[in-house]
N, C-alpha and C. Protein backbone atom coordinates (compact mmCIF):
# COMPACT_ATOMS: atom_id res chain seq x y z
N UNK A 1 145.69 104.04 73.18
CA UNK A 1 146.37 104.41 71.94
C UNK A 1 145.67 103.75 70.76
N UNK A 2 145.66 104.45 69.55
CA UNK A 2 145.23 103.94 68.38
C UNK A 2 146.15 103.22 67.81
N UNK A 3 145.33 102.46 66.63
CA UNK A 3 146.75 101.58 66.11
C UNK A 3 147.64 102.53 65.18
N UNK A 4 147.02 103.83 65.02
CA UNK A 4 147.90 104.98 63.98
C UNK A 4 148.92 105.54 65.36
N UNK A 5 148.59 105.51 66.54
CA UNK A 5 149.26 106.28 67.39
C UNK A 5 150.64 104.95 67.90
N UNK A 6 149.90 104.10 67.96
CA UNK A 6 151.00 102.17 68.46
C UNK A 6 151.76 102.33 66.96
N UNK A 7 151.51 102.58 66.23
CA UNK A 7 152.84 102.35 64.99
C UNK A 7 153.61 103.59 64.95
N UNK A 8 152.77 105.01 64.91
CA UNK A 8 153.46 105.67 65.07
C UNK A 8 154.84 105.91 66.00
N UNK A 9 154.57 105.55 67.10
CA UNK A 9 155.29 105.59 68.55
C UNK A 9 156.47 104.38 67.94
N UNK A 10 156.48 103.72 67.53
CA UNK A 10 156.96 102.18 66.99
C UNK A 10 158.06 103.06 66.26
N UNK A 11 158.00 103.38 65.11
CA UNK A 11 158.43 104.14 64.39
C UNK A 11 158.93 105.16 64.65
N UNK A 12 158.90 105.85 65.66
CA UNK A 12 159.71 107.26 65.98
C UNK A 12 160.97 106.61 67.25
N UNK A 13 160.79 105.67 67.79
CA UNK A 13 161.55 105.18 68.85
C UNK A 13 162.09 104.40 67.81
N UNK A 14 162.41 103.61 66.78
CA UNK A 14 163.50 103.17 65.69
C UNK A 14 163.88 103.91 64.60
N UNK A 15 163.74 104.97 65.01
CA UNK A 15 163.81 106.04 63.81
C UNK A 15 163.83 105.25 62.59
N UNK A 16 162.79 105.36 61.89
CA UNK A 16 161.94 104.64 60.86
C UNK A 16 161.29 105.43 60.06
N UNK A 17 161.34 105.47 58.77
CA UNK A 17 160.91 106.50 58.17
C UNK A 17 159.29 106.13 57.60
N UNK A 18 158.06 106.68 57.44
CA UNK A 18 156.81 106.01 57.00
C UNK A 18 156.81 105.49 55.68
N UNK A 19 158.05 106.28 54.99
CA UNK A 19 158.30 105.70 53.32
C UNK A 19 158.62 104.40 53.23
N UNK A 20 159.47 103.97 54.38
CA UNK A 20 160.10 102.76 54.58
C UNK A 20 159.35 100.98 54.25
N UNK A 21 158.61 100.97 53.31
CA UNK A 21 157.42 100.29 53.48
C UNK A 21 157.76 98.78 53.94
N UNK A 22 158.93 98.47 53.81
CA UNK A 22 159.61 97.12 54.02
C UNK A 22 159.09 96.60 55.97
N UNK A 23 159.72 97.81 56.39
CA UNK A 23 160.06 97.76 57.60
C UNK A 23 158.91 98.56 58.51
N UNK A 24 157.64 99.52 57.65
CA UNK A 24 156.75 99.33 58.41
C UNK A 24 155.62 98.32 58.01
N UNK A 25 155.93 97.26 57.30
CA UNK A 25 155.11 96.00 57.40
C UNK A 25 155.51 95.41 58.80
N UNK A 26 156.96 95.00 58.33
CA UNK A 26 157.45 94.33 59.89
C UNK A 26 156.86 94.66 61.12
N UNK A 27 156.98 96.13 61.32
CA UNK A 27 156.08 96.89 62.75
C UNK A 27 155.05 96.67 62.59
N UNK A 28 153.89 96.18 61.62
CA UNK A 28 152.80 95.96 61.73
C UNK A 28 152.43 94.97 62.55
N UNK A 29 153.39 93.60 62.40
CA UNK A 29 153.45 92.43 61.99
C UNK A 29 153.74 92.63 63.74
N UNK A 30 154.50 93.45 63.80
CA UNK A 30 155.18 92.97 65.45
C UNK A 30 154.22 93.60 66.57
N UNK A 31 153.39 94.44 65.86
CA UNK A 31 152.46 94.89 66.57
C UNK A 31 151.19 94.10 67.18
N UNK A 32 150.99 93.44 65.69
CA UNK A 32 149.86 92.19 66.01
C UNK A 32 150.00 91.48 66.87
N UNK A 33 151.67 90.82 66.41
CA UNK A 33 151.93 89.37 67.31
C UNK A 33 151.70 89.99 68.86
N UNK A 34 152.10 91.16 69.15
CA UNK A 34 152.78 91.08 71.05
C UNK A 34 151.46 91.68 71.25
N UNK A 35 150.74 92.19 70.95
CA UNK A 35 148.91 92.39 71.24
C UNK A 35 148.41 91.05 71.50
N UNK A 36 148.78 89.60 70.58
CA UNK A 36 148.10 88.63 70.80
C UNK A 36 148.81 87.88 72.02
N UNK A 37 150.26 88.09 71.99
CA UNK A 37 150.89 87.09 73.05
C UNK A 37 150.20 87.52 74.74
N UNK A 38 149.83 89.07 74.41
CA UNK A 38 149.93 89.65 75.73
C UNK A 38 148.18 89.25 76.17
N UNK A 39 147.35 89.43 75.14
CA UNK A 39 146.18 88.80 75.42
C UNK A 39 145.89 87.91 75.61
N UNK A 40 146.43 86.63 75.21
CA UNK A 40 146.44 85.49 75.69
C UNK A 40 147.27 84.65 77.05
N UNK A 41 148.64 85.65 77.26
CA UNK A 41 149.36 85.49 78.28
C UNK A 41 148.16 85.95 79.80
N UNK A 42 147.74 87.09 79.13
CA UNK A 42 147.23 87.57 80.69
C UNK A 42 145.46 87.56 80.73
N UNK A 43 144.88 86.49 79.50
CA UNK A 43 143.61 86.30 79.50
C UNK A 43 142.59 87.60 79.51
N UNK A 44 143.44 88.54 78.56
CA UNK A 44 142.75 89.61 78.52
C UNK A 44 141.29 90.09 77.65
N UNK A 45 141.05 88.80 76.68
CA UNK A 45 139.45 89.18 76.24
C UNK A 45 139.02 87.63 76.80
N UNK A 46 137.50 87.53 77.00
CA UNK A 46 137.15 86.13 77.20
C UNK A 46 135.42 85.99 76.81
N UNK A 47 135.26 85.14 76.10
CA UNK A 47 133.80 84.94 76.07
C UNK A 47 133.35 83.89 75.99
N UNK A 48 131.92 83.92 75.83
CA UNK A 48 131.30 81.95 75.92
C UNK A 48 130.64 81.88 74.52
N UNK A 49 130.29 80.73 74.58
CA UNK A 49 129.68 80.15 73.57
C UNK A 49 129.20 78.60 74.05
N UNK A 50 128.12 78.47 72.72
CA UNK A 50 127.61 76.95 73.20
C UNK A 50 127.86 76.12 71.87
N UNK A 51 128.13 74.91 72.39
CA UNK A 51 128.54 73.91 70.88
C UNK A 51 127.30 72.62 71.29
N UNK A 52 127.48 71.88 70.16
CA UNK A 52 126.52 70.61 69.90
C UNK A 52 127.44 69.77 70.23
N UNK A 53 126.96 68.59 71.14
CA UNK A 53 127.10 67.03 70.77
C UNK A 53 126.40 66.43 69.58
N UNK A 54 127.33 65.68 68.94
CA UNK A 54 126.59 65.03 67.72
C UNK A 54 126.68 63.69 67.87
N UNK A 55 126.04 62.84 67.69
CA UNK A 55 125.77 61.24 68.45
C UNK A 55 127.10 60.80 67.51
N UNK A 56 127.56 59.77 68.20
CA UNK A 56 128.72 58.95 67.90
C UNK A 56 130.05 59.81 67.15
N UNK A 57 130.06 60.78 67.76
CA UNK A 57 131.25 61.76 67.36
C UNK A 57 132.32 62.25 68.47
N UNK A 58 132.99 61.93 68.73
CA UNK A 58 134.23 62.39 70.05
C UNK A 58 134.91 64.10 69.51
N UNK A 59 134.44 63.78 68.13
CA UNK A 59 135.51 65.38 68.43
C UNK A 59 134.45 66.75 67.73
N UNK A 60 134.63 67.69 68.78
CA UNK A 60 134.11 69.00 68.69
C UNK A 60 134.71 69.70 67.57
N UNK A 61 134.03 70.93 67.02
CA UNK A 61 134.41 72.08 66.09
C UNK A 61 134.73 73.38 67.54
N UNK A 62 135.49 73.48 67.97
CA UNK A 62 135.43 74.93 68.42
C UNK A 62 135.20 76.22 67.48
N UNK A 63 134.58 76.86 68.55
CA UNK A 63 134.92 78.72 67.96
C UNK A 63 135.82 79.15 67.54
N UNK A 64 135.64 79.88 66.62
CA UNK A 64 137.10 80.80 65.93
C UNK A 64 137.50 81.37 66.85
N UNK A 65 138.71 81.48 67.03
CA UNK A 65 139.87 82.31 67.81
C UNK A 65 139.95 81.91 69.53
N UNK A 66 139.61 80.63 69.57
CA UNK A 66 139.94 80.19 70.70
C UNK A 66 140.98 79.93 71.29
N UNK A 67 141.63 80.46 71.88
CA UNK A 67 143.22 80.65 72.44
C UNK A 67 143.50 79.53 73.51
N UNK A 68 142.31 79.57 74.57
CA UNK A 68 142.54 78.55 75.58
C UNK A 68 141.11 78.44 76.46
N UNK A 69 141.25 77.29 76.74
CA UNK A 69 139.20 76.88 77.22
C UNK A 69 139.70 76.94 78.55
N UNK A 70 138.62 78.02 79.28
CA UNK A 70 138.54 77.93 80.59
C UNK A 70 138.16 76.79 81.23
N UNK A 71 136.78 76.60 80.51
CA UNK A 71 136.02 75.84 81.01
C UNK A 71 134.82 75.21 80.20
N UNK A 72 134.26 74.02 80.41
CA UNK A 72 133.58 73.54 79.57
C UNK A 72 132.31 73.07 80.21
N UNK A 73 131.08 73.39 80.49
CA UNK A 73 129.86 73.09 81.39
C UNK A 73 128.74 73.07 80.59
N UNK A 74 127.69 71.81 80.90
CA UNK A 74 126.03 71.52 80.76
C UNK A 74 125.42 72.80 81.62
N UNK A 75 124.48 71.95 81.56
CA UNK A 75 123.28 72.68 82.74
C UNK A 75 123.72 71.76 83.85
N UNK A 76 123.80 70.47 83.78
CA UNK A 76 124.05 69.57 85.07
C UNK A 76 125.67 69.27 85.56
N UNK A 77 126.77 69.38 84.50
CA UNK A 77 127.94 69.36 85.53
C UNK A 77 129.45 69.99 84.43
N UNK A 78 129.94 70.08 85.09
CA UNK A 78 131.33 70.50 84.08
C UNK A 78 132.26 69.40 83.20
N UNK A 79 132.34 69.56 82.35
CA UNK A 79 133.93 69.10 81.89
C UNK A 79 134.61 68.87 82.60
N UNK A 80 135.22 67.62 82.44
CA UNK A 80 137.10 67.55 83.23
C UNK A 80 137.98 68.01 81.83
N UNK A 81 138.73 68.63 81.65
CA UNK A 81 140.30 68.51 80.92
C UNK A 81 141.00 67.52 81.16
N UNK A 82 141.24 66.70 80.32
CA UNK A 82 142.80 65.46 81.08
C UNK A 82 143.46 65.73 79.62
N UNK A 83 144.52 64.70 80.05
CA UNK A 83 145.50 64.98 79.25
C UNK A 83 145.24 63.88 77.36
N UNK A 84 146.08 63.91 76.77
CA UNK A 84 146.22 63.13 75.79
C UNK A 84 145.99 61.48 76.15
N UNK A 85 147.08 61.61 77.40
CA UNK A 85 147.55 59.83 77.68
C UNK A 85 146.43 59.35 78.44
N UNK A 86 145.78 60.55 79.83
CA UNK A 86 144.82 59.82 80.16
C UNK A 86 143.53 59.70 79.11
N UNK A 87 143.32 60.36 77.95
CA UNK A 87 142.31 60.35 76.67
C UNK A 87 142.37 58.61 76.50
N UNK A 88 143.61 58.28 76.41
CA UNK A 88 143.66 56.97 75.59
C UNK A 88 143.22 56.04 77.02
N UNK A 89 143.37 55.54 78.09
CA UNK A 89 142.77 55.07 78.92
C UNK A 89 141.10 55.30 79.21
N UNK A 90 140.45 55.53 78.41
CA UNK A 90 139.45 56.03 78.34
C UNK A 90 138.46 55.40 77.01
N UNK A 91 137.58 54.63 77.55
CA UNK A 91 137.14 53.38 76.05
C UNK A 91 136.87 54.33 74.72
N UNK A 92 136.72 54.47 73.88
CA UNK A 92 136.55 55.08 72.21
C UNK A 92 135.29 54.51 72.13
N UNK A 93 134.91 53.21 72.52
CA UNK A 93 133.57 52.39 72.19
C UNK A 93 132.36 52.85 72.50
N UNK A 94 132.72 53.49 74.68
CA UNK A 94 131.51 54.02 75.41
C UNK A 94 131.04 55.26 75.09
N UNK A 95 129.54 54.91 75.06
CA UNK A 95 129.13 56.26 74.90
C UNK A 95 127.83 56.67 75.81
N UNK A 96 127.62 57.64 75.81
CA UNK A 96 126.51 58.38 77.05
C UNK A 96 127.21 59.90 76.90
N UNK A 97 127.07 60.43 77.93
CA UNK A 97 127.02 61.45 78.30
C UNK A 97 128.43 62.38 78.78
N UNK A 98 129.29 62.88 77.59
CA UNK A 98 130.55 62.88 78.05
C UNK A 98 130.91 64.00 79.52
N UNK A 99 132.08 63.62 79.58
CA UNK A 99 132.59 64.09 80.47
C UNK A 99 134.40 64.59 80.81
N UNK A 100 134.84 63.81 79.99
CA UNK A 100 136.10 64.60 80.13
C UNK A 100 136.40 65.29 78.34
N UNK A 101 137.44 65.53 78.51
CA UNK A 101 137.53 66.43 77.17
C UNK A 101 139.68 66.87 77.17
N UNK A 102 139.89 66.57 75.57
CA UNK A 102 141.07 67.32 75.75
C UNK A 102 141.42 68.02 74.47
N UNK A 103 141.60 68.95 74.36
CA UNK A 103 142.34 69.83 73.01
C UNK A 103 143.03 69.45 72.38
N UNK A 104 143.02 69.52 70.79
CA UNK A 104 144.16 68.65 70.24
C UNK A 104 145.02 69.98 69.56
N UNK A 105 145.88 69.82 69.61
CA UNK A 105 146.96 70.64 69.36
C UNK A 105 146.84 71.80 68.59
N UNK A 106 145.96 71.78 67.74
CA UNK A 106 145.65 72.75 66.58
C UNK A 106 145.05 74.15 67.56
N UNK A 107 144.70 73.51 69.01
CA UNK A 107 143.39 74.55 69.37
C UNK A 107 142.13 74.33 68.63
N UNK A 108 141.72 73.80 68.04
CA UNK A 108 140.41 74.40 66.80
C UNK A 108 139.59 73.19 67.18
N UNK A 109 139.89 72.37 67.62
CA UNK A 109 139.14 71.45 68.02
C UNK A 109 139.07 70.15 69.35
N UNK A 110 138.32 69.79 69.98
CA UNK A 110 138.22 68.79 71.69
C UNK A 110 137.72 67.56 71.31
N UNK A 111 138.07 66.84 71.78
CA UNK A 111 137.55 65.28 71.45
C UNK A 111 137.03 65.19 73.26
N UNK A 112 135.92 64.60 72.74
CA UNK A 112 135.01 63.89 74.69
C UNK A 112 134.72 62.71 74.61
N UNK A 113 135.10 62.44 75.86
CA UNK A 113 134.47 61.02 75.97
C UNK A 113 133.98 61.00 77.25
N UNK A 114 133.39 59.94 77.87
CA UNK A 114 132.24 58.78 76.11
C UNK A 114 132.14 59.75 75.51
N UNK A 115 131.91 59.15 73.86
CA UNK A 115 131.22 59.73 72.69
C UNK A 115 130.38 60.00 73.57
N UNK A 116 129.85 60.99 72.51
CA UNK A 116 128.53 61.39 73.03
C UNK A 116 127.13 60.62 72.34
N UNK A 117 126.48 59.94 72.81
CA UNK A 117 125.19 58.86 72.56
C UNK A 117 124.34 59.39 71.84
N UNK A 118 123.81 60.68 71.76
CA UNK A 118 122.55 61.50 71.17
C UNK A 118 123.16 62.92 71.12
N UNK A 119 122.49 63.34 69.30
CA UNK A 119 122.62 64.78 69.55
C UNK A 119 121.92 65.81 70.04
N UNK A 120 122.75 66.56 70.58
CA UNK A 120 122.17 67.54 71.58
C UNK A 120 122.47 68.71 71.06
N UNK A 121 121.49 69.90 70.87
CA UNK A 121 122.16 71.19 70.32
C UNK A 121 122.42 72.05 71.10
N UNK A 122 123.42 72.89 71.53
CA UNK A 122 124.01 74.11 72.36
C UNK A 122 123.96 73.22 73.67
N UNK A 123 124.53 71.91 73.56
CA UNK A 123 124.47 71.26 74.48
C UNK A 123 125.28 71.27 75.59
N UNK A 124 126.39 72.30 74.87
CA UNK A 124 127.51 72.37 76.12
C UNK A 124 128.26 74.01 76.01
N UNK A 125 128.36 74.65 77.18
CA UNK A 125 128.82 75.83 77.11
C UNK A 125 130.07 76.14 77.31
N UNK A 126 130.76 77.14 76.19
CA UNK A 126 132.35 76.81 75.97
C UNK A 126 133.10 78.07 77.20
N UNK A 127 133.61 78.34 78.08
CA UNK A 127 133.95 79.72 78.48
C UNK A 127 135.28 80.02 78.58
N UNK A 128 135.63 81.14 77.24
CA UNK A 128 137.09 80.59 77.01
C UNK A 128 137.56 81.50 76.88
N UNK A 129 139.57 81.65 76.57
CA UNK A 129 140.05 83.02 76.20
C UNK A 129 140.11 83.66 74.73
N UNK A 130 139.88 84.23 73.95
CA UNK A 130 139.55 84.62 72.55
C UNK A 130 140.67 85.27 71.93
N UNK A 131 140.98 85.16 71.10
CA UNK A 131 142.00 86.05 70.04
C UNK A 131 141.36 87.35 69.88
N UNK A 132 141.77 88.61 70.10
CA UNK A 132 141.30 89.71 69.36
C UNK A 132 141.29 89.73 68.36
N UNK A 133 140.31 90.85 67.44
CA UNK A 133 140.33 90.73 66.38
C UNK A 133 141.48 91.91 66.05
N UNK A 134 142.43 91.56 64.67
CA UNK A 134 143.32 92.52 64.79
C UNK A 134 142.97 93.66 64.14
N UNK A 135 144.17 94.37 64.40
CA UNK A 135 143.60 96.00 64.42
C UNK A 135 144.08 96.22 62.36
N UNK A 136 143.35 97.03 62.17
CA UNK A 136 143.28 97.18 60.74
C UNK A 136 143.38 99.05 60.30
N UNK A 137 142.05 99.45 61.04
CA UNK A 137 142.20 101.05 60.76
C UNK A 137 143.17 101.56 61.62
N UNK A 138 143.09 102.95 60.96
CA UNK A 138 143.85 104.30 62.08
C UNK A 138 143.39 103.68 63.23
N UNK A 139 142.15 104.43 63.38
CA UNK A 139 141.49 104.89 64.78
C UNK A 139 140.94 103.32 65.55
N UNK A 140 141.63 102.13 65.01
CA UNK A 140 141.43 100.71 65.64
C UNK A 140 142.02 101.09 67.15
N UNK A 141 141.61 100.33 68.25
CA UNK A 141 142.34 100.28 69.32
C UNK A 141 141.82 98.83 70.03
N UNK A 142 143.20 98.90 70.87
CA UNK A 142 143.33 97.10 71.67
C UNK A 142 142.50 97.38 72.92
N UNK A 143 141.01 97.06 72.54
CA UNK A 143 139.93 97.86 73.73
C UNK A 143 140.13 96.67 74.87
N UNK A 144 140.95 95.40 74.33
CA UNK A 144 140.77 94.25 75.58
C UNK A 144 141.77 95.02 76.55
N UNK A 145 142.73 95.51 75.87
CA UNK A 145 143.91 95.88 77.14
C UNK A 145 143.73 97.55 77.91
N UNK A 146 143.57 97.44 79.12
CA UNK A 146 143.63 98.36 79.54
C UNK A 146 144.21 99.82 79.32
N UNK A 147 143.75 100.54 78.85
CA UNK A 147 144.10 101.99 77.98
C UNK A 147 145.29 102.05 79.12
N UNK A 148 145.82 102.33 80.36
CA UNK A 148 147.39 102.38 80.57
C UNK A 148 148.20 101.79 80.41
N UNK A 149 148.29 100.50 79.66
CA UNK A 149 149.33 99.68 79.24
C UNK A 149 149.57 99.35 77.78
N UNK A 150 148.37 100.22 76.73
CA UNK A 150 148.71 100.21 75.31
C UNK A 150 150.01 100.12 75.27
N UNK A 151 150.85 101.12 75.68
CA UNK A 151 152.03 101.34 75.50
C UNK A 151 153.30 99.62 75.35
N UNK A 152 152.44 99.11 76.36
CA UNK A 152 153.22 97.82 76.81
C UNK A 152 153.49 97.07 75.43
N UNK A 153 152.11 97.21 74.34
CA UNK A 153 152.32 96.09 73.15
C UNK A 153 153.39 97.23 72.37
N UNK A 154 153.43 97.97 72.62
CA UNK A 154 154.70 99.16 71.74
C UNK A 154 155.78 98.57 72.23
N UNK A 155 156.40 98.53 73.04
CA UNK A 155 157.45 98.54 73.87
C UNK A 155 157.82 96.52 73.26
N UNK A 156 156.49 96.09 73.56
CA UNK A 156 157.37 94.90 73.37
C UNK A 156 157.78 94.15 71.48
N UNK A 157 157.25 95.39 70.94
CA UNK A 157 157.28 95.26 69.59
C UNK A 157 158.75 95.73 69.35
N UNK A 158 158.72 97.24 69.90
CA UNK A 158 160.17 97.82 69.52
C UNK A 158 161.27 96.59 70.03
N UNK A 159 160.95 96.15 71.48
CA UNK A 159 162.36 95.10 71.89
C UNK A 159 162.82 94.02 71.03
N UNK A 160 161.76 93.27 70.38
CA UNK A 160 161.90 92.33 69.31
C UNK A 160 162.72 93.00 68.21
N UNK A 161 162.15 94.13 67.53
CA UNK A 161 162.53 94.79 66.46
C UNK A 161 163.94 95.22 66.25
N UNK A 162 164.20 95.50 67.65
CA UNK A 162 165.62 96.37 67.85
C UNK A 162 166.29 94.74 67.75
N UNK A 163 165.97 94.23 68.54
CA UNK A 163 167.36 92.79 68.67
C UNK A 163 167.11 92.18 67.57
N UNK A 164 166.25 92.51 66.63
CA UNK A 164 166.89 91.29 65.15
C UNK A 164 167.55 92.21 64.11
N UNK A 165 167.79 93.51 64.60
CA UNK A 165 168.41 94.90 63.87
C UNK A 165 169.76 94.85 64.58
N UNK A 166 170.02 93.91 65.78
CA UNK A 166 171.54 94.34 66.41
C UNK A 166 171.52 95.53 67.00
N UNK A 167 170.67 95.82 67.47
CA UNK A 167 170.50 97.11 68.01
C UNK A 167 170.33 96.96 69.55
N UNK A 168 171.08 96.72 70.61
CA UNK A 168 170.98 95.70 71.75
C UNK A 168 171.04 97.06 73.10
N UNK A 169 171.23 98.36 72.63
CA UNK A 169 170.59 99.34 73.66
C UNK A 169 169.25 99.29 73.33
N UNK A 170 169.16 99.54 72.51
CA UNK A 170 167.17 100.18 72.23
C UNK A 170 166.40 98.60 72.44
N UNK A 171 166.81 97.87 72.30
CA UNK A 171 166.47 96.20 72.83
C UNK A 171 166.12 96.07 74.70
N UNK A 172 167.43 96.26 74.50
CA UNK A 172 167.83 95.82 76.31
C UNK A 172 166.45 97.65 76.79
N UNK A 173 166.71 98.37 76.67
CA UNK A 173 165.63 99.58 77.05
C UNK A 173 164.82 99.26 76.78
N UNK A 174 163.99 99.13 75.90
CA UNK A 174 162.22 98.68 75.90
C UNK A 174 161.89 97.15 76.29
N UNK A 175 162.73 95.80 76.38
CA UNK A 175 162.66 94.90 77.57
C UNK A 175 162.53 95.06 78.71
N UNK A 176 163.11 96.61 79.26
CA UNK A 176 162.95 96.71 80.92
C UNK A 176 162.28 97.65 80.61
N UNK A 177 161.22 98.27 79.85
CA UNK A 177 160.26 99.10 80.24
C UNK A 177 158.95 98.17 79.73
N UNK A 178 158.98 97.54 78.79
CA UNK A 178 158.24 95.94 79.04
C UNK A 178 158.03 95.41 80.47
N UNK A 179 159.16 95.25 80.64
CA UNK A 179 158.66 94.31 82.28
C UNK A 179 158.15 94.79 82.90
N UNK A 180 158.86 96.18 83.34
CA UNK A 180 157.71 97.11 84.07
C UNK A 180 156.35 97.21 83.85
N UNK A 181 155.88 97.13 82.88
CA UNK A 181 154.61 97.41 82.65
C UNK A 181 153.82 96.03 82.78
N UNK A 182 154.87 94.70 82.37
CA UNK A 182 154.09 93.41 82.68
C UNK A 182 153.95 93.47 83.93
N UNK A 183 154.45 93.92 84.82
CA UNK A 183 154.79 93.45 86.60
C UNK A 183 153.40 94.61 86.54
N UNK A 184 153.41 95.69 86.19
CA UNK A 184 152.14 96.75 86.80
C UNK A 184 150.86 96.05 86.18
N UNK A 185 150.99 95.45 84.82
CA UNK A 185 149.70 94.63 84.23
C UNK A 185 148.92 94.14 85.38
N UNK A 186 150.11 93.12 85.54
CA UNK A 186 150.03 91.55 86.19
C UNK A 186 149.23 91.98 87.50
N UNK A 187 149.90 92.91 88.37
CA UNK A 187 149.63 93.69 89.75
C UNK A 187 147.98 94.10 89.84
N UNK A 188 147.64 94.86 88.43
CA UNK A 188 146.67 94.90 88.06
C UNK A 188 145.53 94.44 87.68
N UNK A 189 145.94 93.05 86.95
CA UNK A 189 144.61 92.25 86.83
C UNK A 189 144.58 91.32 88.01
N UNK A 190 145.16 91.51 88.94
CA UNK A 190 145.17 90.70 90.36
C UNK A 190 144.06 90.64 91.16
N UNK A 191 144.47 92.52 91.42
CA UNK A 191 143.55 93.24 91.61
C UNK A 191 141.78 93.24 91.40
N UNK A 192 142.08 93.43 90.26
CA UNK A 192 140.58 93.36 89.23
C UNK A 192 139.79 91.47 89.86
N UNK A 193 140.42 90.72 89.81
CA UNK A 193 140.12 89.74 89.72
C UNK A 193 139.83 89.67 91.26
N UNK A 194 140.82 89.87 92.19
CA UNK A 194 140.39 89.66 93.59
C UNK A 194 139.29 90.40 93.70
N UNK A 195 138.98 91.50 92.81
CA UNK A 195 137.44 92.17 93.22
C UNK A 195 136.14 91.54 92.83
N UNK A 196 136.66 90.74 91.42
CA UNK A 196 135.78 90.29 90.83
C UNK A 196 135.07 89.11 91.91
N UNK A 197 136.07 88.57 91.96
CA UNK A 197 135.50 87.45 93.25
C UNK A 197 135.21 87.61 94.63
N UNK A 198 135.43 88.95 94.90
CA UNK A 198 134.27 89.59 96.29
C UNK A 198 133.09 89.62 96.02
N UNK A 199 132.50 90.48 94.82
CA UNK A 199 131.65 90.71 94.25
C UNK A 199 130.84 88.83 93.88
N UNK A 200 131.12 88.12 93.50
CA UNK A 200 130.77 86.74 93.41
C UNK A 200 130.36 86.22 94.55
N UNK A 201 131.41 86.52 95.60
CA UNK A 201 131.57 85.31 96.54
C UNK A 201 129.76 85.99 97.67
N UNK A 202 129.97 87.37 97.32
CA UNK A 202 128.54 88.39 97.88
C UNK A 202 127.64 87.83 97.28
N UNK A 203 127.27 87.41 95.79
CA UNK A 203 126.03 87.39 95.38
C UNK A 203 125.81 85.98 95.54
N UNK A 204 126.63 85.03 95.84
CA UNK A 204 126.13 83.58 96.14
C UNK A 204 126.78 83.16 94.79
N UNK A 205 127.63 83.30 93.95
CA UNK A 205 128.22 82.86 92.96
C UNK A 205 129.31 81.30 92.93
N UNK A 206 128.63 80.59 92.41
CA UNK A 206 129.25 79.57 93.28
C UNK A 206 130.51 78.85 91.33
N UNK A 207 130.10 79.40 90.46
CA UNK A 207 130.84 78.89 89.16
C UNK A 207 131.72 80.38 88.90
């Protein structure tokens, strides 16, 4: 579906008029958000990138629209993730060659330790889940999500929409045609993924 066809559909299931300009901002708005919750819930775009160590610096710049870090790897070994508390058990002073790493709340940026001793450029490769970019034209479409479940970011736009309208049939109805489609998602990228890792586990894929 296009994003002219996802608002449209939005709009004819709340009987909503296009003059209405108040309330098709809102559907815009609700369109974006449940496109992003659902892409990031079910890790539906993902890409890499490489960042710098900069000598005596613990905290990284991430990439724009980094939702959540898979994973963080050199050429010679991976990242650990720990937490905040184990961060602080961890000297601020030492430095060499880091190795663990944790996100600070914003998303936008990782602190490692040890500092890192020397700068290194594209020294570390980021492989993570990404924000789509949002949809703007007509003919935009949510190319991360599988063309049979467009429908799903409709559905979970209208359910929001209807329950802050008091509208608790057309709510409670597109929540259970939501789920349905999360449970067929979910079923789906299972799928995809158990193939993906046949295909790996065949070519000697060992990351």
């Amino acid at each position: 579906m296009t994003y002219l066809e996802l608002r449209t559909y939005v709009l004819d299931r709340l009987t909503i008029s296009t003059d209405d300009t108040g309330r098709t901002t809102q559907i815009n708005t609700a369109i974006q958000q449940a496109r992003y919750r659902l892409s990031a819930e079910f890790r539906l775009k993902k890409a890499t990138a490489t960042i710098d160590f900069t000598a005596d610096t613990e905290t990284i710049t991430l990439p724009a629209g980094v939702v959540e870090i898979l994973s963080m790897y050199t050429d010679d070994y991976i990242l650990q993730p720990i937490t905040e508390q184990e961060l602080a058990e961890v000297s601020a002073d030492a430095a060499g060659e880091p190795q663990v790493y944790v996100v600070d709340g914003s998303s936008t940026t990782v602190r490692v330790r040890p500092t890192p001793s020397t700068t290194q450029v594209g020294a570390v490769t980021i492989y993570y889940v990404s924000r789509p970019t949002a949809l703007s034209a007509d003919g935009d479409i949510p190319s991360e999500m599988p063309d049979e479940f467009h429908d799903l970011i409709a559905e979970e736009a209208i359910a929001r929409i209807a329950m802050s309208e008091e509208d608790a049939d057309l709510s409670r109805g597109a929540a259970a045609l939501a789920a349905g489609l999360r449970a067929e998602l979910r079923a789906y990228m299972n799928r995809r993924k158990g193939a993906t890792a046949s295909v790996q586990a065949l070519r000697g894929f060992s990351r």
